[in-house]
N, C-alpha and C. Protein backbone atom coordinates (compact mmCIF):
# COMPACT_ATOMS: atom_id res chain seq x y z
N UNK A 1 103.24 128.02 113.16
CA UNK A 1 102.91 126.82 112.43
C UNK A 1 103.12 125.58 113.30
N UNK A 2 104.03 125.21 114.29
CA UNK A 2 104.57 124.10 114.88
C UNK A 2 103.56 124.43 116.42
N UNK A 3 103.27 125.37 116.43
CA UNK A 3 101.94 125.67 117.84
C UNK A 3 100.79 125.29 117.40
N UNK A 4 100.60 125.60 116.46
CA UNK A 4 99.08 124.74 115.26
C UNK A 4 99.21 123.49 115.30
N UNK A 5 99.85 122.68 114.75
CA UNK A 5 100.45 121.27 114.78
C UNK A 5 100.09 120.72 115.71
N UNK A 6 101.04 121.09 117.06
CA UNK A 6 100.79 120.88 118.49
C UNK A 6 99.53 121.01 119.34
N UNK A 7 98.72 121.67 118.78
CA UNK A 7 97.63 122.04 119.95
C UNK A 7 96.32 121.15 118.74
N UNK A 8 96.44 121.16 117.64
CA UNK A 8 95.53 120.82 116.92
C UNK A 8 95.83 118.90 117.16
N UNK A 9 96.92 118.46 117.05
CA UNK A 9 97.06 116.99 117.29
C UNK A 9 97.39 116.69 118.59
N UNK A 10 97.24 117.61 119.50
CA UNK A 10 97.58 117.61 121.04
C UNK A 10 97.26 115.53 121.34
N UNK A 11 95.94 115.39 121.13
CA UNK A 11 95.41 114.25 122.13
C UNK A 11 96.60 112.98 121.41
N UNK A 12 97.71 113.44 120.54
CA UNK A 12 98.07 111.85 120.39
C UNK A 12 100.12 112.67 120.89
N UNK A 13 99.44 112.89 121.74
CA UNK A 13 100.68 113.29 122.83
C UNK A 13 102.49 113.52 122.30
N UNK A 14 101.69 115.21 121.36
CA UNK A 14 103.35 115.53 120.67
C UNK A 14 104.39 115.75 121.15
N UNK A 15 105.13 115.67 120.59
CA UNK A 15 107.19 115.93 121.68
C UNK A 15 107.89 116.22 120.42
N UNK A 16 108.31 117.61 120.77
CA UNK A 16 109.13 118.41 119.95
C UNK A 16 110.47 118.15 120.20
N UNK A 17 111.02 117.78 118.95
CA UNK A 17 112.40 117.57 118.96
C UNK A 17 113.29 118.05 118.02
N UNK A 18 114.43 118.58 118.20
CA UNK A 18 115.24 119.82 116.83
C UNK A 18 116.74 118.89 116.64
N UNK A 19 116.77 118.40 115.29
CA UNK A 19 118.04 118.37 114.76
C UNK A 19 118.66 119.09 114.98
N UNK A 20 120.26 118.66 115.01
CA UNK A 20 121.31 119.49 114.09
C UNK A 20 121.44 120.06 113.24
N UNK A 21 120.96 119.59 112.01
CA UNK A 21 120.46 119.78 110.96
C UNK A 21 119.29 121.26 110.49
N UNK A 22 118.83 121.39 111.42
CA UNK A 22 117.73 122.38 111.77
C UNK A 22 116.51 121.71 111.44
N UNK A 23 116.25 121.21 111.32
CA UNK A 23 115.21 120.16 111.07
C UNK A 23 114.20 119.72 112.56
N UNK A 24 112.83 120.15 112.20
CA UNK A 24 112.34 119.91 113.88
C UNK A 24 110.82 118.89 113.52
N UNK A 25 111.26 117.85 114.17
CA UNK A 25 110.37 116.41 114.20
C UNK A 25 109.32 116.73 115.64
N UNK A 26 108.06 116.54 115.02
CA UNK A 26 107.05 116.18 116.03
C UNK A 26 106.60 114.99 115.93
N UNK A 27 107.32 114.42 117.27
CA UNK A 27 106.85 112.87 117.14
C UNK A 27 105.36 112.77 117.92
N UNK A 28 104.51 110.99 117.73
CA UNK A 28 103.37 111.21 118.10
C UNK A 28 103.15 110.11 118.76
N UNK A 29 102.34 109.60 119.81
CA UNK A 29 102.19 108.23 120.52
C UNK A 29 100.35 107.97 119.91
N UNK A 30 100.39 106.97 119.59
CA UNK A 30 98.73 106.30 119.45
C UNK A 30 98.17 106.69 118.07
N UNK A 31 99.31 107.02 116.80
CA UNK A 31 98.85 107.32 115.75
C UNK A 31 99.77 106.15 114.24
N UNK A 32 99.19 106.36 113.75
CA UNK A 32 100.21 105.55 112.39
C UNK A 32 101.17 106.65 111.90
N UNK A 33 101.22 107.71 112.33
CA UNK A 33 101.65 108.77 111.46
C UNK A 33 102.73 108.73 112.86
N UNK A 34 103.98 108.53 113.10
CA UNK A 34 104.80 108.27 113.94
C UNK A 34 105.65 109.98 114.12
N UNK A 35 105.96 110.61 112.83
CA UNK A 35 106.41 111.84 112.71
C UNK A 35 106.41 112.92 112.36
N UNK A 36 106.17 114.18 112.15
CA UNK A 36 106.30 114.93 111.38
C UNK A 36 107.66 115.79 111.46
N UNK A 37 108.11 116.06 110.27
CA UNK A 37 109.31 116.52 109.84
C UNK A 37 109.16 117.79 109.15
N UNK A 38 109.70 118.59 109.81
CA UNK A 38 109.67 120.19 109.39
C UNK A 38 110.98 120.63 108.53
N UNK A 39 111.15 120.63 107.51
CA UNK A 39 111.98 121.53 107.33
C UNK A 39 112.05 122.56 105.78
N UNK A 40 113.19 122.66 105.63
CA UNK A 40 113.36 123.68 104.27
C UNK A 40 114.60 122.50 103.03
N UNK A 41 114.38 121.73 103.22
CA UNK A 41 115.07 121.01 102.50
C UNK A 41 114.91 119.57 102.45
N UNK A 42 115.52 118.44 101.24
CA UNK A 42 114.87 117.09 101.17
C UNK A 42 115.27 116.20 102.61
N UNK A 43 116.18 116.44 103.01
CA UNK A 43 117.02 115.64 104.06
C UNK A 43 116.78 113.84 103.82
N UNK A 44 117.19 113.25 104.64
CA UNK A 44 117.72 111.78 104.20
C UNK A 44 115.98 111.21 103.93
N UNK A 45 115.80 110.06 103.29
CA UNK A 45 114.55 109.14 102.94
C UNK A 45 113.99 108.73 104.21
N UNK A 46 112.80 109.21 104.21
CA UNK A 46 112.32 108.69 105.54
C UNK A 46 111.42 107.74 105.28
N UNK A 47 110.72 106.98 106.85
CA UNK A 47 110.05 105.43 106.49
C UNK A 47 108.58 106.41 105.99
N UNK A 48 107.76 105.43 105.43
CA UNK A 48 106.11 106.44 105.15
C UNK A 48 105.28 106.30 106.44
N UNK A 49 106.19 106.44 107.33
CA UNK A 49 105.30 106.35 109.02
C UNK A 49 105.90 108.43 109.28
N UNK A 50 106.31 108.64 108.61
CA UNK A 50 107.11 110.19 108.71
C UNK A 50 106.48 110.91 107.15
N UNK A 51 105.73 112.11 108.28
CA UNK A 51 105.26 112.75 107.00
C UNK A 51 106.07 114.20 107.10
N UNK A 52 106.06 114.80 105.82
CA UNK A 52 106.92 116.54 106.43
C UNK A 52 106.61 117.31 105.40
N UNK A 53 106.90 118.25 106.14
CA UNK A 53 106.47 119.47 105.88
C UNK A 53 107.44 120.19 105.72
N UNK A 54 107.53 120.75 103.93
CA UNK A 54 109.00 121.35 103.84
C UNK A 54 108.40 122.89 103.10
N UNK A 55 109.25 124.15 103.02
CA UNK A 55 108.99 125.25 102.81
C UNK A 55 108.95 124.37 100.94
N UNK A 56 110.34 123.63 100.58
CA UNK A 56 110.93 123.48 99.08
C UNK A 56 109.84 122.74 98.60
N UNK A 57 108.37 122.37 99.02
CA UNK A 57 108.11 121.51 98.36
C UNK A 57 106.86 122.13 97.25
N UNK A 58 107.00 122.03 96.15
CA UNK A 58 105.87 122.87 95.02
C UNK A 58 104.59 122.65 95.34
N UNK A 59 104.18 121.32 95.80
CA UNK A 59 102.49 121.12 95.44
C UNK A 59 102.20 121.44 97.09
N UNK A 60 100.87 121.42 96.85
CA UNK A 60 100.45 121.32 98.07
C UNK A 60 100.16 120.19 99.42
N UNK A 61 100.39 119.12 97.89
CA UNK A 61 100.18 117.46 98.68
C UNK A 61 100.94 116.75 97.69
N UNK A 62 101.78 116.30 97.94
CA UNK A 62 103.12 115.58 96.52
C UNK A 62 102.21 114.05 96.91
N UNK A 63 101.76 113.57 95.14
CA UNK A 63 101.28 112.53 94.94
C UNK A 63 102.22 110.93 95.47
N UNK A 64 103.71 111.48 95.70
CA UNK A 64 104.36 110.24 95.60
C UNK A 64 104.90 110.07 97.35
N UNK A 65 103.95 110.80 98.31
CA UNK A 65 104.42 110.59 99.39
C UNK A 65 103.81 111.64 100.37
N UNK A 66 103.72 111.87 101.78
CA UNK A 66 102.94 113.03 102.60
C UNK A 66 104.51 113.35 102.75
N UNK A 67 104.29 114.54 101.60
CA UNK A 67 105.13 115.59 101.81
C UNK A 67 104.13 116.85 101.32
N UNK A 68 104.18 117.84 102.55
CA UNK A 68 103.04 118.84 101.94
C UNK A 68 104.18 120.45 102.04
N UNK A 69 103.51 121.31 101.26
CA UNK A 69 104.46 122.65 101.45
C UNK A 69 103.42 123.25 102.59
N UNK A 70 104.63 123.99 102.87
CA UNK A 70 104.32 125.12 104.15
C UNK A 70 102.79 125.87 104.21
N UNK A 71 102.38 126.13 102.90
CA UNK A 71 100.85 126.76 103.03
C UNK A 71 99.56 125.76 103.00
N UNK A 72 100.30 124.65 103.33
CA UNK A 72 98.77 123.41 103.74
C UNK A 72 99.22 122.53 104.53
N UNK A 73 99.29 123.39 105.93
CA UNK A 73 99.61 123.20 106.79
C UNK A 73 98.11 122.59 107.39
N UNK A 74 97.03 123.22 107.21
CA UNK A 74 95.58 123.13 107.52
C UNK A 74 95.57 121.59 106.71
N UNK A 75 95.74 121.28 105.41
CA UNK A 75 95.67 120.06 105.00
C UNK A 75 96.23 118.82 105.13
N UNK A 76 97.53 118.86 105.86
CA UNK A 76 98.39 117.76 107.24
C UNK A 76 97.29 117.65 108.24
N UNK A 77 96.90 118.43 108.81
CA UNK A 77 96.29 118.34 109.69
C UNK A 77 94.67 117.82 109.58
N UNK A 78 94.24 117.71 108.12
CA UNK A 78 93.08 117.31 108.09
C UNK A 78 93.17 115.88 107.87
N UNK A 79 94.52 115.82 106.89
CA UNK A 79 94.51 114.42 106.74
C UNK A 79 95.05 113.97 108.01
N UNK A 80 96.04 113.94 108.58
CA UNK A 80 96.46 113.28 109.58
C UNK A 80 95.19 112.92 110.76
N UNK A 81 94.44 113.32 111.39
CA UNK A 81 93.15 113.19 111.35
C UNK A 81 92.21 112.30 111.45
């Protein structure tokens, strides 16, 4: 999933980076979308320049923010885009 990510948003030059937390951020240069945030849980409020991608999240695209679950992974990527 995080090799998809990477090779599909390659041209806005990703850099993988892993919390403590277990939590793994792909940051991005030349986009509005500054982060993506991987994980399995809510972790702290992020700015809406950070979108993520959590296993816990029910919908496929949560109306109140780009938080998408793990199986529209294809749909981060369309929107981000």
């Amino acid at each position: 999933m995080i090799s998809k990510i990477m090779r599909a948003l390659k041209m806005f030059s990703p850099e993988l980076v892993t919390a403590s937390t277990g939590s793994v951020y792909i940051k991005f240069t030349g986009s509005k979308v500054k982060q993506i945030r991987i994980a399995n849980h809510p972790g702290q409020k992020t700015s809406r320049n950070c979108w993520e991608l959590r296993s816990d999240a029910g919908n496929q695209r949560r109306k109140d923010g780009r938080i998408y679950n793990f199986r529209s992974v294809d749909l981060l990527i369309a929107d981000f885009k």
